[in-house]
Protein backbone atom coordinates (compact mmCIF):
# COMPACT_ATOMS: atom_id res chain seq x y z
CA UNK A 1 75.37 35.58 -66.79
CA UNK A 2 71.70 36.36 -65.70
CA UNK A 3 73.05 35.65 -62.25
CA UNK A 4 76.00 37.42 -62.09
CA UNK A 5 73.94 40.47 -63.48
CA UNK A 6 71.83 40.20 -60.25
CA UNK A 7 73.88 40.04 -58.05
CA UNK A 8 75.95 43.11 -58.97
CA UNK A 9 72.88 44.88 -59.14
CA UNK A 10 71.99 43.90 -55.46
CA UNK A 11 72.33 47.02 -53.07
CA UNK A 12 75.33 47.09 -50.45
CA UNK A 13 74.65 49.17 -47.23
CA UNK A 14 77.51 48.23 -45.80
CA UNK A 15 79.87 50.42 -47.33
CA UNK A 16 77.66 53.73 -46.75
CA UNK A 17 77.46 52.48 -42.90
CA UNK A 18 80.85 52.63 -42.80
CA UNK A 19 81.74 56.40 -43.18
CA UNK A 20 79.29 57.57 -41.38
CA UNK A 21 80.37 55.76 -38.22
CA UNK A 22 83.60 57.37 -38.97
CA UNK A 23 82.52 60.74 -38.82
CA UNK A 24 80.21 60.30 -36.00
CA UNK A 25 84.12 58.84 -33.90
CA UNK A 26 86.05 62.18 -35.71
CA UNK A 27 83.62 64.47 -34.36
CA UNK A 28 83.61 63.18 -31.16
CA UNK A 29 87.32 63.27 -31.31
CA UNK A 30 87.28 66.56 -32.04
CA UNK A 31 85.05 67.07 -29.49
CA UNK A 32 86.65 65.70 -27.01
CA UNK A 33 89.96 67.68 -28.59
CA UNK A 34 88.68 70.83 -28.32
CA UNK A 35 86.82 70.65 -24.63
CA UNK A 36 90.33 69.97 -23.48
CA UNK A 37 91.82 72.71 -24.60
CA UNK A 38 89.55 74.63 -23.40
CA UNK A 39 89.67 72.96 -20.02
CA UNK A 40 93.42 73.11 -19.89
CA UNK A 41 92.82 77.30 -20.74
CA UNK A 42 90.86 77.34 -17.93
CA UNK A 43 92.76 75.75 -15.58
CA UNK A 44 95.71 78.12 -16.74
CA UNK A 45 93.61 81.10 -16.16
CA UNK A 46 92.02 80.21 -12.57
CA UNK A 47 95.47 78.89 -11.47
CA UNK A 48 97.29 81.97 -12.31
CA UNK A 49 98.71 85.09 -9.63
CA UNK A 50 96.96 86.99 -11.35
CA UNK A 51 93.24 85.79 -11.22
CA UNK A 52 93.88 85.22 -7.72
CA UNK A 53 95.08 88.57 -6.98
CA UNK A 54 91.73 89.78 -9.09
CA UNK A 55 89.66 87.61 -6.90
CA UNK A 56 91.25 88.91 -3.38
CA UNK A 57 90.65 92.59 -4.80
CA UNK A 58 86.81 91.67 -5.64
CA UNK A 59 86.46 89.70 -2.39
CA UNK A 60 88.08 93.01 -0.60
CA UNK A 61 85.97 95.41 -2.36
CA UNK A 62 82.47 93.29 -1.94
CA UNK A 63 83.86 93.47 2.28
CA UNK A 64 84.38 97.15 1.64
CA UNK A 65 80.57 97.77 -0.13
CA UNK A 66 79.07 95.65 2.96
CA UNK A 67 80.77 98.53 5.15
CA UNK A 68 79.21 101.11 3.31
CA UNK A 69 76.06 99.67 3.16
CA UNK A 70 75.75 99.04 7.31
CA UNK A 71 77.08 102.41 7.77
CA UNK A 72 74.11 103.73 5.73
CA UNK A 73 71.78 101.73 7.08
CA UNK A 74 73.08 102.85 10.82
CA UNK A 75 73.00 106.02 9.85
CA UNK A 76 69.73 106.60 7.98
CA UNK A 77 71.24 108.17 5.06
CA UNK A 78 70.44 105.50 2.60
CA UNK A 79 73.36 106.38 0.29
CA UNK A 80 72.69 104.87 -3.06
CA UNK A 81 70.08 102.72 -1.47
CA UNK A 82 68.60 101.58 -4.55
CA UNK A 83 72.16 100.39 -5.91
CA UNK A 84 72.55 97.84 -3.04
CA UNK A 85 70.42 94.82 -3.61
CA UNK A 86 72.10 95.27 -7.57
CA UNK A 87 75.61 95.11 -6.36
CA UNK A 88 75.27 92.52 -3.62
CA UNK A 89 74.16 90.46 -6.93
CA UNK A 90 76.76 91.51 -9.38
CA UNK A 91 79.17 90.53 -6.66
CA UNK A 92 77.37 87.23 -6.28
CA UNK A 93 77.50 86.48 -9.44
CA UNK A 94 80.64 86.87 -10.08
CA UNK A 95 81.81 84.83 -6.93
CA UNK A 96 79.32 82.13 -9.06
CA UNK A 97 80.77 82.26 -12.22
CA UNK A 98 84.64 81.51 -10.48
CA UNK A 99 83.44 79.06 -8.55
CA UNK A 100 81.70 77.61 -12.08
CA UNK A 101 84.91 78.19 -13.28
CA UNK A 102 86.75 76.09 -11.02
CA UNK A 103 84.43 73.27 -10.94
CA UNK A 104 84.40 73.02 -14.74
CA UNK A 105 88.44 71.95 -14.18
CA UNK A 106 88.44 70.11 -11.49
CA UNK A 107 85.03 68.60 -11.92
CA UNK A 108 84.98 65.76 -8.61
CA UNK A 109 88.86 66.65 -7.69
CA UNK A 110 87.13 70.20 -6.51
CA UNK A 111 85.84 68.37 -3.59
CA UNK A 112 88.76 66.07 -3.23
CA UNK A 113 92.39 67.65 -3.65
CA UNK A 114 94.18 69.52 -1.09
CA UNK A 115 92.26 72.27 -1.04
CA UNK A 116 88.75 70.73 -0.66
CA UNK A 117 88.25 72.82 2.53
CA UNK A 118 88.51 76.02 0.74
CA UNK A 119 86.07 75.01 -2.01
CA UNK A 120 83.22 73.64 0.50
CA UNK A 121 83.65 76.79 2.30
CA UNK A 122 83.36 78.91 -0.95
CA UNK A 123 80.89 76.95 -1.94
CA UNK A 124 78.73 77.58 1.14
CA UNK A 125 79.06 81.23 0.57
CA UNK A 126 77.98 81.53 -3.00
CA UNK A 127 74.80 79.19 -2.52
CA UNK A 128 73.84 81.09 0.64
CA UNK A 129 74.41 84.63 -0.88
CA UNK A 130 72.97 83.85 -4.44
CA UNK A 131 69.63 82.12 -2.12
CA UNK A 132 69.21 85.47 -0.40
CA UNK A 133 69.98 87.89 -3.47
CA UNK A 134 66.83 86.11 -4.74
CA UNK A 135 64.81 85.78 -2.22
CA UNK A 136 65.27 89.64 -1.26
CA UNK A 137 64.49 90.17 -5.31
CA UNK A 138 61.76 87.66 -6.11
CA UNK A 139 59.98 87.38 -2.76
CA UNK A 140 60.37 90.92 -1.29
CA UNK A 141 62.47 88.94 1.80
CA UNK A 142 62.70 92.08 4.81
CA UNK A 143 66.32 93.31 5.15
CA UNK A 144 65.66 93.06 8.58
CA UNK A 145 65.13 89.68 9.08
CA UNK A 146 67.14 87.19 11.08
CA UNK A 147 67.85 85.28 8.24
CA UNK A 148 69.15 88.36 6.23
CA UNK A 149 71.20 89.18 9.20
CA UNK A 150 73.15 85.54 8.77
CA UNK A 151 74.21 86.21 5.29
CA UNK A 152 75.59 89.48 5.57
CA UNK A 153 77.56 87.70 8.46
CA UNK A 154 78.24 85.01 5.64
CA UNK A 155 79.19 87.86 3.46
CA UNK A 156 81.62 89.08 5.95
CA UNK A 157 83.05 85.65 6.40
CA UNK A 158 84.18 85.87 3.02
CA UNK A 159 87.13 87.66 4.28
CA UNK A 160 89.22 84.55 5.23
CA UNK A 161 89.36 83.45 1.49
CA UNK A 162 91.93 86.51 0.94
CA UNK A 163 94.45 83.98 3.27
CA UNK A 164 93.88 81.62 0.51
CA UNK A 165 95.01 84.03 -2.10
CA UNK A 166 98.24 85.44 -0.77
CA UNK A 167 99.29 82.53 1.16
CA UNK A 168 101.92 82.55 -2.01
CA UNK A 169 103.45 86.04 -0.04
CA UNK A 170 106.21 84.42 2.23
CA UNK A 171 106.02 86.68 4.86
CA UNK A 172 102.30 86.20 5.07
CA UNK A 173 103.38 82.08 5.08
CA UNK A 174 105.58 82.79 8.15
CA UNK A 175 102.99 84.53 9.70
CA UNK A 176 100.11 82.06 9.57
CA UNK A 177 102.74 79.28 10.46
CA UNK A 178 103.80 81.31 13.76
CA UNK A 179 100.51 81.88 14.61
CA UNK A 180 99.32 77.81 14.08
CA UNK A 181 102.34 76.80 15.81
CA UNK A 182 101.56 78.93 18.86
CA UNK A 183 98.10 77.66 19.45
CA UNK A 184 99.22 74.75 21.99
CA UNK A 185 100.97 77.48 23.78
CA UNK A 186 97.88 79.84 23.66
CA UNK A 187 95.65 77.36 25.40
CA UNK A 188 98.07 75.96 28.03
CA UNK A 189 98.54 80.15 29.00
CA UNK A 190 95.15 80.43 28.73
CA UNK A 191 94.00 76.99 30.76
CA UNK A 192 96.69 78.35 33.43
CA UNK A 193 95.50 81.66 33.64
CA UNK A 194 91.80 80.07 34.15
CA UNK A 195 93.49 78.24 36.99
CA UNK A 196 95.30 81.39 38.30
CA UNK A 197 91.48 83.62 38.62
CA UNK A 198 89.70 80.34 39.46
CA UNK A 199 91.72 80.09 42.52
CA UNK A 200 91.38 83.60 43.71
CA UNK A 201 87.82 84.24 42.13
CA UNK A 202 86.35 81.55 44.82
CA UNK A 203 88.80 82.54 47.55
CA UNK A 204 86.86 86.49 46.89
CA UNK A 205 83.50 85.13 46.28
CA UNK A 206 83.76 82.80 49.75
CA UNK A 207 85.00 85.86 51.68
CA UNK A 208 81.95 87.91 50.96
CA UNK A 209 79.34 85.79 50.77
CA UNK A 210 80.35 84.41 54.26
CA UNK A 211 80.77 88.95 55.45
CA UNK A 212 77.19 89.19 53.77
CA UNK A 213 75.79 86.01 56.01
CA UNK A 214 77.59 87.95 59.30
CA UNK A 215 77.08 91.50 59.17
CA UNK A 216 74.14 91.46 56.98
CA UNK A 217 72.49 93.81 54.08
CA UNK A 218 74.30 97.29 53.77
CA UNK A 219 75.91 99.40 51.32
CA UNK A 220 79.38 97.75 51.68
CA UNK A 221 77.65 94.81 51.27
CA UNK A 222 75.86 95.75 48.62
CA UNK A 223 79.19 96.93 46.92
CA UNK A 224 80.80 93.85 47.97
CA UNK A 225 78.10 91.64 46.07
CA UNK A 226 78.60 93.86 42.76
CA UNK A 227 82.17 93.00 42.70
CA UNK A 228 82.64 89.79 43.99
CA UNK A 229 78.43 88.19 44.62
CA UNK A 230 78.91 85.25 42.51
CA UNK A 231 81.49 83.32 40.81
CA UNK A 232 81.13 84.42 37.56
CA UNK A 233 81.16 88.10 38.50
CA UNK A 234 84.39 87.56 40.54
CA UNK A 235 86.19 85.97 37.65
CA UNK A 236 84.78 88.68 35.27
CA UNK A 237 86.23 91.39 37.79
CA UNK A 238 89.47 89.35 38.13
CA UNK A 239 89.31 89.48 34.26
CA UNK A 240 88.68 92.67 33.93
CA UNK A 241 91.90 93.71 35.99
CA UNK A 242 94.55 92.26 33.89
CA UNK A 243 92.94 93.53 31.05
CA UNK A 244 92.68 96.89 31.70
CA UNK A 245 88.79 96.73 31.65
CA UNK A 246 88.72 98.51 35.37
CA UNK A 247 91.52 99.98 37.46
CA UNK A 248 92.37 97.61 40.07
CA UNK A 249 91.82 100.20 42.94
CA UNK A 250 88.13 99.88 42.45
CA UNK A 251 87.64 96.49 43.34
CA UNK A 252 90.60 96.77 46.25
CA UNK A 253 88.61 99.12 48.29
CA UNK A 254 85.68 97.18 48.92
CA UNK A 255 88.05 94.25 50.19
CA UNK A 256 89.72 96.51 52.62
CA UNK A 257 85.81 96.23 54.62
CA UNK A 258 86.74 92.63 54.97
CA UNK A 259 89.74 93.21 56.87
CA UNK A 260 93.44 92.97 56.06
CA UNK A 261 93.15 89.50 54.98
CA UNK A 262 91.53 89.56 51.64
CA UNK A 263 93.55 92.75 50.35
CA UNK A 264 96.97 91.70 49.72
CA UNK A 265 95.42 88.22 48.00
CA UNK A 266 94.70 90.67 45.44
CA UNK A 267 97.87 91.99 44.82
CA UNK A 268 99.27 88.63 45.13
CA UNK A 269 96.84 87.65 42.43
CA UNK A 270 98.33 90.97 40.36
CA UNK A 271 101.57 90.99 40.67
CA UNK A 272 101.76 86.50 39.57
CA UNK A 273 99.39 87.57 36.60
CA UNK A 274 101.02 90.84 35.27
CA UNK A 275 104.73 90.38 36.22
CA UNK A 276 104.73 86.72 35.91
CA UNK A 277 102.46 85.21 34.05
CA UNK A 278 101.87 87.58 31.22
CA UNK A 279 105.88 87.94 30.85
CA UNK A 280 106.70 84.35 31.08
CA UNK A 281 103.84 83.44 28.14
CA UNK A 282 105.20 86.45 26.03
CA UNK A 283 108.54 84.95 26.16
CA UNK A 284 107.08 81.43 25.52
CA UNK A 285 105.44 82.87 22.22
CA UNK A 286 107.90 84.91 20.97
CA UNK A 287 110.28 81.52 21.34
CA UNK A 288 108.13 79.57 19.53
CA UNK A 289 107.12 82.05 16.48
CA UNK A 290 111.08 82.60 15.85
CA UNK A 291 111.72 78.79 15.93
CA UNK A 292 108.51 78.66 12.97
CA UNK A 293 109.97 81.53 11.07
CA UNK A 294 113.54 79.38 11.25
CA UNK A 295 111.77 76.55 10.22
């Protein structure tokens, strides 16, 4: 009896261990339960037309304030001066807090999915911007510097993350497509019209440097060497023709001192650039953008 009294007497831990483990694995549970709700709320939200279309509008208007805030500084008139350094900020921050957003639902996948380009890109801009906001606040960084000049370039960069938003439009979709599937045909025009104005550019630039070596310095010469002197200038001038940068008659008169040799080469080089080049390229693009938009 004495022994059976003692050992019912004898405290038990176990039980009381028990419980408590329990409630330590329901609150966790619960835990667990409730961050992903809230995870699958956010996803809704930042996945959503709508947040989207509120970003592009804040992205727009944060391209619109850096407008306004060149203009004043151009101009001297320091239009709500004070308020600039405050906005730039408030925009920042709320660039910081979607990108938070984002990275709070996709945690690793933000670097990893589809879009991973986007985000690294968006990324870049909110760590560069929110590193200048407070160095221009904390450290009294001049506006003027270098470095301040980059990230209002950054800033203005942050333009090609409204494609991202209303790449949903379908017109805007056919669009981009045209315009990516016309890139091989934009460098092949391009590498052939390089070919076109190398061609002539050296024919020009041999012509005069061999009339400057004969008839020596003078002010056709001199004219001559402004136009045509060096390779580089005679492409830029052979450039500048097709693209309405200077009226063609202007660098045909000073060929005319070379003889009657050099002068028709340049409307040789005019009329194979303009009337068939340029038209046989526009009808090469506009092929290829309807055959994207079909597609």
């Amino acid at each position: 009896v004495e022994d059976h009294s003692h050992h019912s007497m004898r405290p038990s831990k176990r039980p009381s261990v028990i419980p408590f483990r329990k409630q330590i694995t329901s609150a966790l549970a619960s835990a667990t339960g409730m961050c992903d709700s809230t995870r699958a709320v956010v996803s809704l939200l930042t996945q959503s037309s709508k947040y989207e279309a509120g970003v592009a509008f804040m992205i727009l208007a944060n391209i619109i304030f850096v407008g306004i805030e060149a203009q004043s500084a151009a101009t001297g008139t320091e239009i709500f001066g004070y308020l600039f350094d405050e906005t730039n900020l408030a925009f920042d921050i709320i660039f910081a807090l979607d990108l938070l957003l984002r990275l709070y639902v996709f945690r690793c996948g933000f670097f990893k999915g589809d879009d991973w380009r986007w985000n690294v890109l968006d990324t870049f801009f909110v760590v560069s911007c929110l590193v200048a906001d407070i160095s221009v606040m904390a450290f009294s960084v001049d506006i003027a510097s270098r470095s301040f000049r980059a990230i209002r370039l950054v800033r203005l960069l942050r333009t090609i993350r409204v494609a991202k938003a209303v790449r949903s439009v379908r017109e805007f979709q056919k669009m981009a497509y045209a315009l990516i599937s016309s890139v091989k045909t934009l460098l092949c025009s391009l590498l052939m019209s390089f070919f076109v104005m190398y061609f002539f550019g050296v024919l020009f630039c041999q012509a005069v440097t061999d009339f400057v070596a004969t008839e020596g310095p003078s002010e056709t010469a001199d004219e001559l060497i402004r136009v045509y002197g060096t390779l580089p200038r005679s492409f830029m001038t052979l450039f500048m023709v097709v693209t309405n940068g200077i009226s063609w008659n202007l660098v045909y008169d000073p060929l005319c001192e070379l003889g009657m040799t050099y002068p028709p080469f340049l409307i040789l080089y005019l009329v194979i650039v303009l009337f068939g080049g340029m038209n046989v390229v526009t009808s090469v693009f506009v092929e290829s953008a309807v055959m994207s938009a079909q597609h």
